[in-house]
Protein backbone atom coordinates (compact mmCIF):
# COMPACT_ATOMS: atom_id res chain seq x y z
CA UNK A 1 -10.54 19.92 4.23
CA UNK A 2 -9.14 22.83 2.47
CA UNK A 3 -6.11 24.59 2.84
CA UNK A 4 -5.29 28.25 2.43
CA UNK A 5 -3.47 27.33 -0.73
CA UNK A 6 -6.52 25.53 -1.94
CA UNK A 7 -8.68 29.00 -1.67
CA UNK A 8 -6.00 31.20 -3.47
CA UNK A 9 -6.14 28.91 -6.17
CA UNK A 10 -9.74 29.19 -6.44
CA UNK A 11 -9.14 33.08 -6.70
CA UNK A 12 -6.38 32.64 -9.58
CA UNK A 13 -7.85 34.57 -13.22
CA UNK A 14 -7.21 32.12 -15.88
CA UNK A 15 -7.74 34.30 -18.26
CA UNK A 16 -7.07 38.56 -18.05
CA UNK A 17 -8.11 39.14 -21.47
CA UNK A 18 -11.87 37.79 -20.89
CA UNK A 19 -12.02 40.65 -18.62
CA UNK A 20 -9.60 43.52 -20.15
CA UNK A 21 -9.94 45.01 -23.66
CA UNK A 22 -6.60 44.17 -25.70
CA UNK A 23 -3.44 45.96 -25.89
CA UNK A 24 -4.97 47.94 -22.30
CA UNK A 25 -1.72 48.34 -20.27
CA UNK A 26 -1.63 46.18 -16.87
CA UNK A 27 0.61 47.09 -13.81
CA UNK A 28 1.88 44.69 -12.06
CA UNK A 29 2.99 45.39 -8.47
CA UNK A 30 6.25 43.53 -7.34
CA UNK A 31 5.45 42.94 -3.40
CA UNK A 32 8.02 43.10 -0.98
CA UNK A 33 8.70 39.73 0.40
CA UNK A 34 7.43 37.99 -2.86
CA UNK A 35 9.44 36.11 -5.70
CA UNK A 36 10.03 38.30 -8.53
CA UNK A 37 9.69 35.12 -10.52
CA UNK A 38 5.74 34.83 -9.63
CA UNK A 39 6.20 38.83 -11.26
CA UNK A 40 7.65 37.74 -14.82
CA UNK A 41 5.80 34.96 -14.92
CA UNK A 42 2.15 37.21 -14.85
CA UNK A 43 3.74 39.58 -17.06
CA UNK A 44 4.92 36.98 -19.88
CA UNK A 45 0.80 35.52 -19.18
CA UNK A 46 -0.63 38.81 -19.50
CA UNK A 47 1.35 39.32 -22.84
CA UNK A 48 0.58 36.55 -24.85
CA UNK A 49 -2.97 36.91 -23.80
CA UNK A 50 -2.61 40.58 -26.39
CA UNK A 51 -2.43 42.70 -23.05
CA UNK A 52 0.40 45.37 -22.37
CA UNK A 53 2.31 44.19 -19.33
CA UNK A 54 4.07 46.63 -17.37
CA UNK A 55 5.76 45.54 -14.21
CA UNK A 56 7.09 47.11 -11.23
CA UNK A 57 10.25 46.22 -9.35
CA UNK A 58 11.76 48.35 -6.87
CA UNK A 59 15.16 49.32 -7.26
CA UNK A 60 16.06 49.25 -3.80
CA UNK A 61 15.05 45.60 -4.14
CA UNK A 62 17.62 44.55 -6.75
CA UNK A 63 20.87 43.49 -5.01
CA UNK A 64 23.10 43.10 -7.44
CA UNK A 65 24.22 43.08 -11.54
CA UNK A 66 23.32 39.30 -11.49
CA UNK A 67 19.62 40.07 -9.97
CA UNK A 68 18.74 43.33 -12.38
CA UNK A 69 19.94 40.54 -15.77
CA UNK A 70 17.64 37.74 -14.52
CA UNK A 71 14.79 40.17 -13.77
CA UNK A 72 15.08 41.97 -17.24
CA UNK A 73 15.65 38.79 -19.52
């Protein structure tokens, strides 16, 4: 039986740059409700795969100093 978390997996790219020409500039949403995490972690992919990553978090999402650090580190 699968589960809803088998089919997204199924959906996953494993690899943006068979599909994108180099250095093209990717924007990444940040989705309310989602770990920014899952965000920096497609961004750092996208980048060593010769792509331009350029992700997108809301301020009005950032709650603090601490938050804004860990997102831009």
């Amino acid at each position: 039986m699968s589960t809803k978390s088998d089919s997204l997996k199924e959906k996953l790219i494993e690899n943006f740059s068979e599909f994108i020409r180099p250095s093209t500039t990717i924007f990444i949403t940040f989705l309310p409700g989602s770990d920014y995490k899952t965000t920096i972690s497609t961004a750092k992919k996208i980048n060593l795969e010769g792509l331009n990553p350029a992700p997108h978090f809301a301020a009005r999402s950032i709650s603090s100093k601490k938050m804004l650090e860990d997102y831009i580190r």
